[in-house]
C-alpha atoms as a PDB file:
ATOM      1  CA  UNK A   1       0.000   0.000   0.000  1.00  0.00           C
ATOM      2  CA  UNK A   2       2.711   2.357   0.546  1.00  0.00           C
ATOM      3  CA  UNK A   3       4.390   1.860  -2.714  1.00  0.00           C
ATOM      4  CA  UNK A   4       1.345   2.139  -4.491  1.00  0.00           C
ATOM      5  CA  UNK A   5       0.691   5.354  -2.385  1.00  0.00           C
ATOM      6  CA  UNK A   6       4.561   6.701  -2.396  1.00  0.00           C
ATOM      7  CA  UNK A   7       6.525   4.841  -4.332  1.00  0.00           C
ATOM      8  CA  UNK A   8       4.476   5.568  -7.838  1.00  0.00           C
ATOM      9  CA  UNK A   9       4.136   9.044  -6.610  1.00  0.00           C
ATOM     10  CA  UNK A  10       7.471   9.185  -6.626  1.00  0.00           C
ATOM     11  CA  UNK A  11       9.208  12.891  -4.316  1.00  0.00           C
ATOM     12  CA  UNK A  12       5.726  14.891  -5.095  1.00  0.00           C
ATOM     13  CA  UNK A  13       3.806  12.451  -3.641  1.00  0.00           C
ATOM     14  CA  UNK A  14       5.945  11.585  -0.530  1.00  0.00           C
ATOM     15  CA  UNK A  15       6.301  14.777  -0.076  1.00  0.00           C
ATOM     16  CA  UNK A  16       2.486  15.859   0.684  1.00  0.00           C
ATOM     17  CA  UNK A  17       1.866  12.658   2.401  1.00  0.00           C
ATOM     18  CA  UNK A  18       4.235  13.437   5.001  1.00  0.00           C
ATOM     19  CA  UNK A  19       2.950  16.713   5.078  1.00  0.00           C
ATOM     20  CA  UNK A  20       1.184  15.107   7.414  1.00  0.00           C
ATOM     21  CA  UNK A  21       2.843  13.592   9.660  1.00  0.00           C
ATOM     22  CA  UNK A  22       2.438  10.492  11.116  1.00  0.00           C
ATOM     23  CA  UNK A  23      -1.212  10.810  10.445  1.00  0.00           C
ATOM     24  CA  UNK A  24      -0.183  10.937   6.922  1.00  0.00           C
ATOM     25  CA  UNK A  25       1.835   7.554   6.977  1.00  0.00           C
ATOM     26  CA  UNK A  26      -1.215   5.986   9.473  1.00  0.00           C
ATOM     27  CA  UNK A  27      -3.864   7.385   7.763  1.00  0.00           C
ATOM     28  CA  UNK A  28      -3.417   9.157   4.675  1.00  0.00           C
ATOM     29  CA  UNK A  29      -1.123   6.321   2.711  1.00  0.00           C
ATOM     30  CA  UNK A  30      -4.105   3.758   2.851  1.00  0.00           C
ATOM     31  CA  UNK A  31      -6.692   5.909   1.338  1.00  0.00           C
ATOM     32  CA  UNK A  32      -4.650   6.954  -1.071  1.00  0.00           C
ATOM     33  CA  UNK A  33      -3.674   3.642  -2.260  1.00  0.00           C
ATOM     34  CA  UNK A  34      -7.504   2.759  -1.931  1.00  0.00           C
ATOM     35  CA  UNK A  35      -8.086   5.226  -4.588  1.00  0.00           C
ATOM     36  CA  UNK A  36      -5.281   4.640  -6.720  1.00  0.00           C
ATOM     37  CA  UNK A  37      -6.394   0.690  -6.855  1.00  0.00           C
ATOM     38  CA  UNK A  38      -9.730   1.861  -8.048  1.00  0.00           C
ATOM     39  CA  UNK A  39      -8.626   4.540 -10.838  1.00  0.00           C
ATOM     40  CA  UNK A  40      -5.366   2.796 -12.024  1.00  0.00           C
ATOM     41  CA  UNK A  41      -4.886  -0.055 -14.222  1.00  0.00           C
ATOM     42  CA  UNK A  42      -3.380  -1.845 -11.550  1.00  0.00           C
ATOM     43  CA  UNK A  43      -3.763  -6.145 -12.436  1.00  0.00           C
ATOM     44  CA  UNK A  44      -1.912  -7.131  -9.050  1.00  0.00           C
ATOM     45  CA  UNK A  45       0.999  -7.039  -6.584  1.00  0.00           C
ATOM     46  CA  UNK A  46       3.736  -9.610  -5.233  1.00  0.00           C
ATOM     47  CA  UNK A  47       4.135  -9.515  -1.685  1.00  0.00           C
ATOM     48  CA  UNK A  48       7.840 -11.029  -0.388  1.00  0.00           C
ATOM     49  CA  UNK A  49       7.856 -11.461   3.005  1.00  0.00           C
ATOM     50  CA  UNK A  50      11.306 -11.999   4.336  1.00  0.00           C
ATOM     51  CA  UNK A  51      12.640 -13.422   8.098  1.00  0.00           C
ATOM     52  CA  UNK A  52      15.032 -12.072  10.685  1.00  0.00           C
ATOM     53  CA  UNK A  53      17.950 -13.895   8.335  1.00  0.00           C
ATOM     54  CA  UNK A  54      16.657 -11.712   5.156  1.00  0.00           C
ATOM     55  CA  UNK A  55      15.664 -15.186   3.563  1.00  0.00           C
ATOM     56  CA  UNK A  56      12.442 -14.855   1.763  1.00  0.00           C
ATOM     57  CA  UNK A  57       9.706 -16.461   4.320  1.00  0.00           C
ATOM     58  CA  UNK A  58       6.863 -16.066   1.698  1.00  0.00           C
ATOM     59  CA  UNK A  59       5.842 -14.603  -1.787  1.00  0.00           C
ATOM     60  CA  UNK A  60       2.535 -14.253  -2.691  1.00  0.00           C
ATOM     61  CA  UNK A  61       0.770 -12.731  -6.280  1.00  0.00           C
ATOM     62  CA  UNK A  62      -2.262 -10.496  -4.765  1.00  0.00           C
ATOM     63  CA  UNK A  63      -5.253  -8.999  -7.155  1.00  0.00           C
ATOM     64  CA  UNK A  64      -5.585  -5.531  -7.195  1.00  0.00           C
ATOM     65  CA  UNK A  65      -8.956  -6.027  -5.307  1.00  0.00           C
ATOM     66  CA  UNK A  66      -7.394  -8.093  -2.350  1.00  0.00           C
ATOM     67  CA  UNK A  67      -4.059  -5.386  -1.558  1.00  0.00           C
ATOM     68  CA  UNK A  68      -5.522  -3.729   0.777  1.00  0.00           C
ATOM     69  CA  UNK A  69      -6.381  -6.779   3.441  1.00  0.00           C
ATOM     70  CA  UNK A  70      -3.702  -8.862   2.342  1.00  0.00           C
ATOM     71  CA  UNK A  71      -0.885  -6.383   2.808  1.00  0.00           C
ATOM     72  CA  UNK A  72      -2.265  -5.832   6.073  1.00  0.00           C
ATOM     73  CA  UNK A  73      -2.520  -9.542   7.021  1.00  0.00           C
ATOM     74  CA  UNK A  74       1.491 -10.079   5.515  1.00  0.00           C
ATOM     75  CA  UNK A  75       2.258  -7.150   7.495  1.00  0.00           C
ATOM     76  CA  UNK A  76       1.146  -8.502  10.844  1.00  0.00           C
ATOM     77  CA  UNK A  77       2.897 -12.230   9.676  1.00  0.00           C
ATOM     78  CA  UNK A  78       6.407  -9.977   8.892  1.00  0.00           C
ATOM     79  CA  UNK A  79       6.013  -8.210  12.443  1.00  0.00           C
ATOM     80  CA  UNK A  80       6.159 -11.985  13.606  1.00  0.00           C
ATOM     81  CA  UNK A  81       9.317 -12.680  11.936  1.00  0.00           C
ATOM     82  CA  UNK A  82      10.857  -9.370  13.001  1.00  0.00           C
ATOM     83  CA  UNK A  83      14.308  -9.800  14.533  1.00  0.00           C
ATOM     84  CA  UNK A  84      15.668  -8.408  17.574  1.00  0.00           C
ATOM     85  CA  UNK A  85      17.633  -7.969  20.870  1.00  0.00           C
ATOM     86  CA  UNK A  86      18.267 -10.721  23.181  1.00  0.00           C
ATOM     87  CA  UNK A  87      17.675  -8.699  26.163  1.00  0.00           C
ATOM     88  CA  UNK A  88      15.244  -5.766  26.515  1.00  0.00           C
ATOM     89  CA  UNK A  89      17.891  -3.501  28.662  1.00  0.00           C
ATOM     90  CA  UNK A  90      21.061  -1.984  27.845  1.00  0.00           C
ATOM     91  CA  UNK A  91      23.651   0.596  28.916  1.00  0.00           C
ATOM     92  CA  UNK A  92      25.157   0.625  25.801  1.00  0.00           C
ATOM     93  CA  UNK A  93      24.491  -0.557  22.100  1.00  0.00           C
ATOM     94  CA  UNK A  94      26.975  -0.565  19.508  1.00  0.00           C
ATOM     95  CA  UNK A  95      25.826  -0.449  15.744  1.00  0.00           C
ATOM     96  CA  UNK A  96      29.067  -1.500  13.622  1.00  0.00           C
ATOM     97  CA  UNK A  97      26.853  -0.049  10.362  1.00  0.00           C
ATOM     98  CA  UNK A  98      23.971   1.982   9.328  1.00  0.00           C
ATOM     99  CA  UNK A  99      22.430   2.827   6.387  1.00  0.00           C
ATOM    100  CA  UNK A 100      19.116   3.226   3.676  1.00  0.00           C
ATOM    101  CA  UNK A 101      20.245  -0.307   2.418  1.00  0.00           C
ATOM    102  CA  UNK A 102      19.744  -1.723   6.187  1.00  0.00           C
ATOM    103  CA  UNK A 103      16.808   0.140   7.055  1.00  0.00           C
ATOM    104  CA  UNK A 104      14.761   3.012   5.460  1.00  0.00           C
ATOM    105  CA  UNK A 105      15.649   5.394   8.788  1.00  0.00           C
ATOM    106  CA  UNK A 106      18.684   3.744   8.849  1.00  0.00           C
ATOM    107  CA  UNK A 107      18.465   2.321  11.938  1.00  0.00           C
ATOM    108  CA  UNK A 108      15.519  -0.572  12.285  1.00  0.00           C
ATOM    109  CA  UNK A 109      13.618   1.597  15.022  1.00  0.00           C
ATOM    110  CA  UNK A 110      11.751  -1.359  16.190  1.00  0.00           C
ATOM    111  CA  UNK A 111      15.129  -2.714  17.022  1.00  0.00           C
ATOM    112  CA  UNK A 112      16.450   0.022  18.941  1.00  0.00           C
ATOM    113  CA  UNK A 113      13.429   0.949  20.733  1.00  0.00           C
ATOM    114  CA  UNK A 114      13.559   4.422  19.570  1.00  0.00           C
ATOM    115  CA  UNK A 115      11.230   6.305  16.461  1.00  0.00           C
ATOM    116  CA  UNK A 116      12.787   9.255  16.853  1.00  0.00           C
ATOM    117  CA  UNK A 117       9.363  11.391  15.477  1.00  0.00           C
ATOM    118  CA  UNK A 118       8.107  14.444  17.863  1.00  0.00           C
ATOM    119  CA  UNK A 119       5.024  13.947  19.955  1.00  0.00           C
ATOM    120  CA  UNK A 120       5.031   9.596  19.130  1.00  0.00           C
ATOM    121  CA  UNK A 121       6.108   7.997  22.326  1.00  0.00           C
ATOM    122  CA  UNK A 122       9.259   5.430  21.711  1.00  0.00           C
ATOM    123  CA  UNK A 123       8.453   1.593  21.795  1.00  0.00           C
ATOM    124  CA  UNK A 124       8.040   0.110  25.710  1.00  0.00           C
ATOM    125  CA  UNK A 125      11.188  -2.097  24.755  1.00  0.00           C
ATOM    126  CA  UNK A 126      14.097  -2.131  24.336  1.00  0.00           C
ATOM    127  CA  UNK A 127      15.414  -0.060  26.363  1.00  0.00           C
ATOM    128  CA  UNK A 128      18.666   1.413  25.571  1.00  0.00           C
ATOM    129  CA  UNK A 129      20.852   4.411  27.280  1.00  0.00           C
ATOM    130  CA  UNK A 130      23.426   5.333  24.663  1.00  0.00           C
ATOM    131  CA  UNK A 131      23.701   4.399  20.785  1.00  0.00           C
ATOM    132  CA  UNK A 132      26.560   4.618  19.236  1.00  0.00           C
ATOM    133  CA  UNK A 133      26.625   4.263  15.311  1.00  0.00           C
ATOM    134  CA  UNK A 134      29.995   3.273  14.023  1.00  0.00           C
ATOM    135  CA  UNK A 135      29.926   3.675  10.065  1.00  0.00           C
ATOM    136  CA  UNK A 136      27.400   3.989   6.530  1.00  0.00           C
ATOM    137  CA  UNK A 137      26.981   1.528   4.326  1.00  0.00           C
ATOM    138  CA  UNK A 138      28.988   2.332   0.749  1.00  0.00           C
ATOM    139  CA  UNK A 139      25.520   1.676  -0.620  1.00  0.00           C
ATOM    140  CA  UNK A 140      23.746   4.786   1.357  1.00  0.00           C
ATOM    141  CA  UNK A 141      25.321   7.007  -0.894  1.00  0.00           C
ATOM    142  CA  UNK A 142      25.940   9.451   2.123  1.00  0.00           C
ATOM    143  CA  UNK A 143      22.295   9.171   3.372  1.00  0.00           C
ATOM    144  CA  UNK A 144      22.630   8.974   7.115  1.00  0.00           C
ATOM    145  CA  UNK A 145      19.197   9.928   7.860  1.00  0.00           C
ATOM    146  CA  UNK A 146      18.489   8.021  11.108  1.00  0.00           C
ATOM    147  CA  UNK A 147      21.921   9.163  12.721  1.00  0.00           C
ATOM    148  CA  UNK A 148      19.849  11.394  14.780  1.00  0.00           C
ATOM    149  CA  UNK A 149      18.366   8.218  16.697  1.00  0.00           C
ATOM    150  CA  UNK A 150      21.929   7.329  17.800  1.00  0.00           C
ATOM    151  CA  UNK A 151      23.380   9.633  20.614  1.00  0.00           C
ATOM    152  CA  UNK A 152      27.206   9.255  19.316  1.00  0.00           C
ATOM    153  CA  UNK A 153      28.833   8.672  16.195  1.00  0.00           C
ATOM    154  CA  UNK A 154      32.698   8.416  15.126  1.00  0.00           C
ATOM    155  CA  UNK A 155      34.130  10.594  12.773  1.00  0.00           C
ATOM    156  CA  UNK A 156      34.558   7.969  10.030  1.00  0.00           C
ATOM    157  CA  UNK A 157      30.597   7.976   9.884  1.00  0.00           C
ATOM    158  CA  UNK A 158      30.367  12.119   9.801  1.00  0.00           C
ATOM    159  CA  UNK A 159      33.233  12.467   6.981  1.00  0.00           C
ATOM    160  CA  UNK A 160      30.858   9.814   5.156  1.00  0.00           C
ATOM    161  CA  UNK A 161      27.693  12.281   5.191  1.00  0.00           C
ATOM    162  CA  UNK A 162      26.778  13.588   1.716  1.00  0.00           C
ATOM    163  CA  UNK A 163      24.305  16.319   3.261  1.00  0.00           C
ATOM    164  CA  UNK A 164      22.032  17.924   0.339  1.00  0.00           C
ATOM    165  CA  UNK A 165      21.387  14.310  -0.222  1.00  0.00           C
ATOM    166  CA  UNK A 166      20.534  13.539   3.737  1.00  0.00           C
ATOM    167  CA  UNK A 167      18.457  16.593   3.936  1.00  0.00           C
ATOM    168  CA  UNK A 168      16.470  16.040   0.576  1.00  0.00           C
ATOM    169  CA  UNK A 169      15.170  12.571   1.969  1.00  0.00           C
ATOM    170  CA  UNK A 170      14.962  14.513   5.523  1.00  0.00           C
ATOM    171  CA  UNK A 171      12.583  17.288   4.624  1.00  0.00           C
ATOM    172  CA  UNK A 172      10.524  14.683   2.239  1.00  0.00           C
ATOM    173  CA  UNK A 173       9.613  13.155   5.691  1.00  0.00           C
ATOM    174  CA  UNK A 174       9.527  16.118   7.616  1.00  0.00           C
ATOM    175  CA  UNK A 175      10.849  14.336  10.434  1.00  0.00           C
ATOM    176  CA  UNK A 176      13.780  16.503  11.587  1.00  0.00           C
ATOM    177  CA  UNK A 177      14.813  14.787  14.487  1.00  0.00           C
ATOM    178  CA  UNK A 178      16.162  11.862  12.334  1.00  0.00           C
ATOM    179  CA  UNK A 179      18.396  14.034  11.059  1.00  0.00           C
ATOM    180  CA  UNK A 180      20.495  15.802  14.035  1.00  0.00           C
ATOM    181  CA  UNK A 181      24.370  14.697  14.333  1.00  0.00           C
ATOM    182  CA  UNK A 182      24.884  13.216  17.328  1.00  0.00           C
ATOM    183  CA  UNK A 183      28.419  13.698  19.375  1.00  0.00           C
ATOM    184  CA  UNK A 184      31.293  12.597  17.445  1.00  0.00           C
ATOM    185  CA  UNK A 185      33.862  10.651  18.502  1.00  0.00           C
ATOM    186  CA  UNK A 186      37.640  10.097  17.010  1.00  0.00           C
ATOM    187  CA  UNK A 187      38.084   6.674  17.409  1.00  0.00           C
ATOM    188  CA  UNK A 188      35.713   3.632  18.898  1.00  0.00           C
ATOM    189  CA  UNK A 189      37.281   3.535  21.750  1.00  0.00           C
ATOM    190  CA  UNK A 190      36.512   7.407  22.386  1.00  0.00           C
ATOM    191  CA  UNK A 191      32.732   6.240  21.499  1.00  0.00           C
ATOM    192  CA  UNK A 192      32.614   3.727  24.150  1.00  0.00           C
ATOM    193  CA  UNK A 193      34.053   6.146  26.603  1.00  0.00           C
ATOM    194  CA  UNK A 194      31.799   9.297  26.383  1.00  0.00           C
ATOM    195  CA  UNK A 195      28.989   6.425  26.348  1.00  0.00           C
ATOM    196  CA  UNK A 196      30.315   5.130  29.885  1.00  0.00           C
ATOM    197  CA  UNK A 197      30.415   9.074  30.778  1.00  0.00           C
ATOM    198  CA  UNK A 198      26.887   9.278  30.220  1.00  0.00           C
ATOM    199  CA  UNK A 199      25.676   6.649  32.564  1.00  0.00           C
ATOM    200  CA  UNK A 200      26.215   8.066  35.812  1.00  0.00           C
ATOM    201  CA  UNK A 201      27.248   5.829  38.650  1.00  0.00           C
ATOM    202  CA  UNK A 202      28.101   2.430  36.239  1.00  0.00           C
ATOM    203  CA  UNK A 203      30.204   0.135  37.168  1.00  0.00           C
ATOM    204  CA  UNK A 204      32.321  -0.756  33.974  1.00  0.00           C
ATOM    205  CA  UNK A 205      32.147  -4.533  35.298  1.00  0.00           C
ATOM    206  CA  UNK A 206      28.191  -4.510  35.274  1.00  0.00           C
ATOM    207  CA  UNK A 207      28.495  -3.138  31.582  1.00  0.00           C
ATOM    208  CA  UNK A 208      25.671  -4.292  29.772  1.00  0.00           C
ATOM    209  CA  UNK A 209      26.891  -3.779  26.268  1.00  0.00           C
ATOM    210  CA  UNK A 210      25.826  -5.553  22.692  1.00  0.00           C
ATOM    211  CA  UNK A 211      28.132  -4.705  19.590  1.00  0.00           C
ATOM    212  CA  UNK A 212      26.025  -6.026  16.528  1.00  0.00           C
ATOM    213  CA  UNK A 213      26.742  -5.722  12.721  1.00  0.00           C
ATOM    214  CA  UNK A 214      23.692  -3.614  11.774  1.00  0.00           C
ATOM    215  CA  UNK A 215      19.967  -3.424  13.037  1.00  0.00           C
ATOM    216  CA  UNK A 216      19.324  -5.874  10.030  1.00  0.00           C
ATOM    217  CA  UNK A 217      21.913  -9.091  11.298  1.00  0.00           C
ATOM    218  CA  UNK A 218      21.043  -9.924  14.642  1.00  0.00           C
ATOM    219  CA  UNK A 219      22.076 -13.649  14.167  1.00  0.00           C
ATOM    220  CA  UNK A 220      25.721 -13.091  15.360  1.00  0.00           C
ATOM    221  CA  UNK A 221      26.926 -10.405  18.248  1.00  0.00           C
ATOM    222  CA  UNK A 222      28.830  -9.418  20.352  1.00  0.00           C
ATOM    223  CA  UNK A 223      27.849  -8.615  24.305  1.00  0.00           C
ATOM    224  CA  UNK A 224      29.834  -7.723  27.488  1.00  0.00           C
ATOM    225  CA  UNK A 225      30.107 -10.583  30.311  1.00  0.00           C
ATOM    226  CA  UNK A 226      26.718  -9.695  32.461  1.00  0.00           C
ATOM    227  CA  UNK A 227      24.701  -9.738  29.383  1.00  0.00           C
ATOM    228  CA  UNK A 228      26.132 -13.176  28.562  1.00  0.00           C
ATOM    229  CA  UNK A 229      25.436 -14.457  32.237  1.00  0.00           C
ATOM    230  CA  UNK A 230      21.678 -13.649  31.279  1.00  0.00           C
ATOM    231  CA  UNK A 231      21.499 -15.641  28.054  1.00  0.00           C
ATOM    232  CA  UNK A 232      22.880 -18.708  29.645  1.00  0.00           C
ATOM    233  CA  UNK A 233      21.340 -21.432  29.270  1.00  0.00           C
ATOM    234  CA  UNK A 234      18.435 -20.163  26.543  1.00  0.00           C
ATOM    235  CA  UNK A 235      17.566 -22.906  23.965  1.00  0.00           C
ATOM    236  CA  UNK A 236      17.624 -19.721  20.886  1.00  0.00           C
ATOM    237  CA  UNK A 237      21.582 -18.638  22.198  1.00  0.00           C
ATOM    238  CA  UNK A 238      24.818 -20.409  21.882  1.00  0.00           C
ATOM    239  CA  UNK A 239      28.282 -18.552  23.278  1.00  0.00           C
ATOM    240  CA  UNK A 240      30.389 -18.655  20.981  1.00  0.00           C
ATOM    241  CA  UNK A 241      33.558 -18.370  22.528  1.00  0.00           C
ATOM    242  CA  UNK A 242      34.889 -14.916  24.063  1.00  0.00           C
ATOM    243  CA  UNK A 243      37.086 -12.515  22.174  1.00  0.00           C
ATOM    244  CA  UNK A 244      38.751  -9.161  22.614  1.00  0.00           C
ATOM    245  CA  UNK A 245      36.384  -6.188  20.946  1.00  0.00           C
ATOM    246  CA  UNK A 246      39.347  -3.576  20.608  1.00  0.00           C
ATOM    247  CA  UNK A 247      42.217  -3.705  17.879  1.00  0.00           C
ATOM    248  CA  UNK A 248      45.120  -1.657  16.922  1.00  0.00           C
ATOM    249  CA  UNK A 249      44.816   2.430  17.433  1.00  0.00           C
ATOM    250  CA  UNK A 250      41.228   2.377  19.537  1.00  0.00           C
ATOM    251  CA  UNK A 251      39.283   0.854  17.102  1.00  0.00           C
ATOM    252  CA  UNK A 252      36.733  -2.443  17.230  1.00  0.00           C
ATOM    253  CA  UNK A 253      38.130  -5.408  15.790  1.00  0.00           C
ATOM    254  CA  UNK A 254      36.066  -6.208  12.836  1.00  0.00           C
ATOM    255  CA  UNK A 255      36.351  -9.709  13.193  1.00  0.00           C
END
């Protein structure tokens, strides 16, 4: 429904639906698809559902006439399939890579527990204190939109940002917040220290830290000891072994 509604409208389109606001994206996108189904010459859609391992789960050809309840149904069957955090409370999450090939904000905001829109309340859970985003993806073109839902970044990310292109997709949603640079940080290890700044009171050996590869690949990461100690012992977890996170000159290992 939201292609139909945005993604044949192409920038015009997008850019009076979220007008809007979220009532726009809630409200608006549905009607408008309604009425594009029954105007256009529209024979059907294909509807890929995919699981937390981006595997395709299910395709399915849908008549025009049956998009409306049948998107809605595979929507509620993705949601199912969604993936996400082994715990539901952290001091600190690392995000080795962000981007608009991971996520359309960037950052999967169901993950992270955080929308990141003014006035709509963040998800009950997770919840995380500090977010640090550690790179873009080569294939965001210098679209960081979503950086603003992280709280620091590093300064490989920031030199990445091409910003007429951020800010074009950033005003199309009209969304601001999204869009705010977060602190920046010279090296990982600088990240990971202003993070432990801002949580007053820690103690670094009750760190509750998960590094993972992006908000998209959930299936292999890495946590601090006290997280660990939690997942013991779950039938959907297996240790791995335990490794050092920091390489040469302050940086995460990457392997």
């Amino acid at each position: 429904m939201k292609m139909i509604a945005i993604g044949l409208g192409k920038r015009h389109q997008a850019v009076e639906i979220h007008r809007h606001g979220v009532r726009g994206l809630r409200e608006i996108v549905p009607e408008v698809a309604k009425r594009v189904l029954v105007q256009s010459k529209l024979i059907l859609g294909i509807g890929i559902v995919e699981n937390a391992y981006e595997e395709i789960a299910d395709v399915r050809a849908i008549p025009a006439s049956d998009i409306p309840s049948e998107d809605s149904a595979l929507l509620e069957y993705s949601r199912g399939l969604m993936p996400g955090l082994p715990v539901e409370e952290l001091d600190v999450l690392i995000v080795d890579r962000m981007g608009k090939d991971i996520s359309g904000v960037g950052l999967d905001t169901n993950v992270i527990g955080r929308v990141g829109i003014r006035g709509e309340p963040d998800p009950e859970r997770p919840r995380i204190k500090i977010i640090i985003a550690r790179d873009l993806t080569a294939a965001s073109h210098g679209n960081a939109l979503g950086i603003g839902l992280a709280d620091i970044t590093t300064r490989r990310l920031y030199e990445k940002i091409d910003f007429e292109t951020m800010y074009e997709n950033l005003y199309a949603s009209s969304f601001l917040e999204r869009g705010k640079i977060p602190i920046i940080a010279e090296s990982d290890e600088q990240a990971l220290s202003f993070a432990l700044r801002a949580c007053p009171g820690l103690d670094p050996t009750r760190l509750r830290a998960i590094r993972i590869r992006s908000t998209l690949r959930l299936d292999l990461l890495y946590a601090s000891a006290p997280v660990i100690d939690e997942l013991q012992g779950r039938p959907d977890t297996e240790v791995l072994g335990r490794v050092n996170w920091f390489g040469k000159g302050g940086e995460l290992a990457e392997s």
